[in-house]
Protein backbone atom coordinates (compact mmCIF):
# COMPACT_ATOMS: atom_id res chain seq x y z
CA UNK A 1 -133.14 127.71 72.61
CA UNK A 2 -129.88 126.33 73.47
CA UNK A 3 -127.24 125.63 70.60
CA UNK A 4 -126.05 121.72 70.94
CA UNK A 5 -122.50 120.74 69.31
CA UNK A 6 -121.76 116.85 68.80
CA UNK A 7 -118.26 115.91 68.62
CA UNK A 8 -116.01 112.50 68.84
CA UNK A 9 -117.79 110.40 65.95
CA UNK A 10 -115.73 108.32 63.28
CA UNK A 11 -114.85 105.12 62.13
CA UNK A 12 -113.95 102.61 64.70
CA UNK A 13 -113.82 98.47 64.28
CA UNK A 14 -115.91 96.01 65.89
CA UNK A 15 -115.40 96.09 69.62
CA UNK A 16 -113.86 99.76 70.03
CA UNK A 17 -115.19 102.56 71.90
CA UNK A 18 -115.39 105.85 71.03
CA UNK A 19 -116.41 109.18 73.26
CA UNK A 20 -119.21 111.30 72.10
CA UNK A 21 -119.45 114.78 73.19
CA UNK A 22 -122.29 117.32 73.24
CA UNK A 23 -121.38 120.67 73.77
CA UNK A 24 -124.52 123.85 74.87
CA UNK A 25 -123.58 127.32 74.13
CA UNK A 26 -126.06 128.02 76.99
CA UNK A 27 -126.48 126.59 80.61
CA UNK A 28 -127.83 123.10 80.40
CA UNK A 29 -128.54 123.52 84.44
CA UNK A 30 -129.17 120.93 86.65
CA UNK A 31 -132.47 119.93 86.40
CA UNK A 32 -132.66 119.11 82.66
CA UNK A 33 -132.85 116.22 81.39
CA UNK A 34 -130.64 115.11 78.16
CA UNK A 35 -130.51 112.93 76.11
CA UNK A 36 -128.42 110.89 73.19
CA UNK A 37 -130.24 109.38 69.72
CA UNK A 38 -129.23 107.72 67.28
CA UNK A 39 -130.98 107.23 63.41
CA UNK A 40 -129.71 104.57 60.82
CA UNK A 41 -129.79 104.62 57.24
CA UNK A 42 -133.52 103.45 56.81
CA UNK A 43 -135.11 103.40 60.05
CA UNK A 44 -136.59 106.15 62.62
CA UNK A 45 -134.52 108.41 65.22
CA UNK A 46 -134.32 106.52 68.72
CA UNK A 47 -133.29 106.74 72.13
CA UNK A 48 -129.97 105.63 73.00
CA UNK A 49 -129.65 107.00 76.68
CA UNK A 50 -130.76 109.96 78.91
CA UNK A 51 -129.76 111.39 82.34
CA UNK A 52 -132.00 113.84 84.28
CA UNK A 53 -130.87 116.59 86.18
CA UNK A 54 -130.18 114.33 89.64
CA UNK A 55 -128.27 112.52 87.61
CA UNK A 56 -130.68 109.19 87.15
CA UNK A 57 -130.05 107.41 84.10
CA UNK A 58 -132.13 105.43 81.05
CA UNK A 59 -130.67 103.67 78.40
CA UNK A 60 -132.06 101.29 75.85
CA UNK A 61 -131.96 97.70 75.73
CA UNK A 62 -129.38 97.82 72.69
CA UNK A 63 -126.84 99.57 74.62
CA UNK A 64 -126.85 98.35 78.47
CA UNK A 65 -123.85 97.64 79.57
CA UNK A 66 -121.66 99.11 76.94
CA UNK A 67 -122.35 102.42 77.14
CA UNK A 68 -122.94 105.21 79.73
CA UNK A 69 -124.05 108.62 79.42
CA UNK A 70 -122.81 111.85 82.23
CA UNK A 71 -122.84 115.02 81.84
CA UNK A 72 -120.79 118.26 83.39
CA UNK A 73 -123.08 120.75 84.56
CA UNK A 74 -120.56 123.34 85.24
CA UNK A 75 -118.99 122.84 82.06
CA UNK A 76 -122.26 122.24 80.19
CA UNK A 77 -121.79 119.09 78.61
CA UNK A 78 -123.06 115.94 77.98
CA UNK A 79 -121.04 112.65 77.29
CA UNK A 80 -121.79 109.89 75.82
CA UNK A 81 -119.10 106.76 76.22
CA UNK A 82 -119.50 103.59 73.84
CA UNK A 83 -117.16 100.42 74.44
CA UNK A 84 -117.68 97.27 73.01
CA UNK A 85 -118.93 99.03 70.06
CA UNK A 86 -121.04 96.57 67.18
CA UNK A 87 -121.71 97.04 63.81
CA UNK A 88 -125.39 97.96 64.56
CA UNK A 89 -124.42 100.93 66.22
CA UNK A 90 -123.59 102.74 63.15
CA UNK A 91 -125.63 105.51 63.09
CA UNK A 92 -125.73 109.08 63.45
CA UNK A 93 -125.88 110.20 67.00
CA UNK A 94 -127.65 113.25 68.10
CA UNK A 95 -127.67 114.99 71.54
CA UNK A 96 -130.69 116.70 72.88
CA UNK A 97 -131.99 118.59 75.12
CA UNK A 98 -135.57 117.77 76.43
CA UNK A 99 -136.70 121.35 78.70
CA UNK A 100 -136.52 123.68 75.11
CA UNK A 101 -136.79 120.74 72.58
CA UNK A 102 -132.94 121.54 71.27
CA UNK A 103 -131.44 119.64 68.79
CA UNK A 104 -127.56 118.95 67.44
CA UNK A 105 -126.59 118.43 64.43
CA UNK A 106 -125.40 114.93 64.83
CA UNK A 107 -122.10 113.49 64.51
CA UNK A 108 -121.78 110.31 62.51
CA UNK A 109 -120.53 106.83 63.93
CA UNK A 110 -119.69 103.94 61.51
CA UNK A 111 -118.66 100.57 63.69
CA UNK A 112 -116.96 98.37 60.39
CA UNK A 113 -117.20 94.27 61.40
């Protein structure tokens, strides 16, 4: 399994962005696909976004338009940006990757209204 680091949560105010960063130990390469959830106090783990290895792109209807995962293959990362950031997305966010079913171990973001 590859080791997954989160980084770039905190406390931002309604309508900020902030720059989430997911960090393998081991080559992510450049056909697998990974992926950014998020859980809330209360409720299940979801999807926020994914990106596959050609670089194709899924996010959910909650966050279209404000935020946009990429990823550095060479540097083995994955990003996640968030602008226009709403009180709903508080959360913590966890990266993952899907080929070897690797988990972070999340990084918390609290959007204050």
């Amino acid at each position: 399994q590859v080791q997954l680091v989160e980084s770039g949560g905190g406390l931002v105010q309604a309508g900020g962005s902030l720059r989430l960063s997911c960090a393998a130990s081991g080559s992510i390469g450049s056909i697998n696909t990974m992926a950014w959830y998020r859980q809330a106090p209360g409720k299940q783990r979801e999807l926020v976004a994914s990106i596959a290895g050609g670089g194709r792109t899924n996010y959910a209807d909650s966050v279209k338009g404000r935020f946009t995962i990429s990823r550095d293959n060479a540097q083995n990362t994955v990003y996640l940006q968030m602008n226009n950031l709403k009180p709903e997305d508080t959360a913590i966010y966890y990266c993952y990757e899907v080929g070897r079913g690797s988990w972070g171990q999340g990084t918390q973001v609290t959007v204050s209204s």
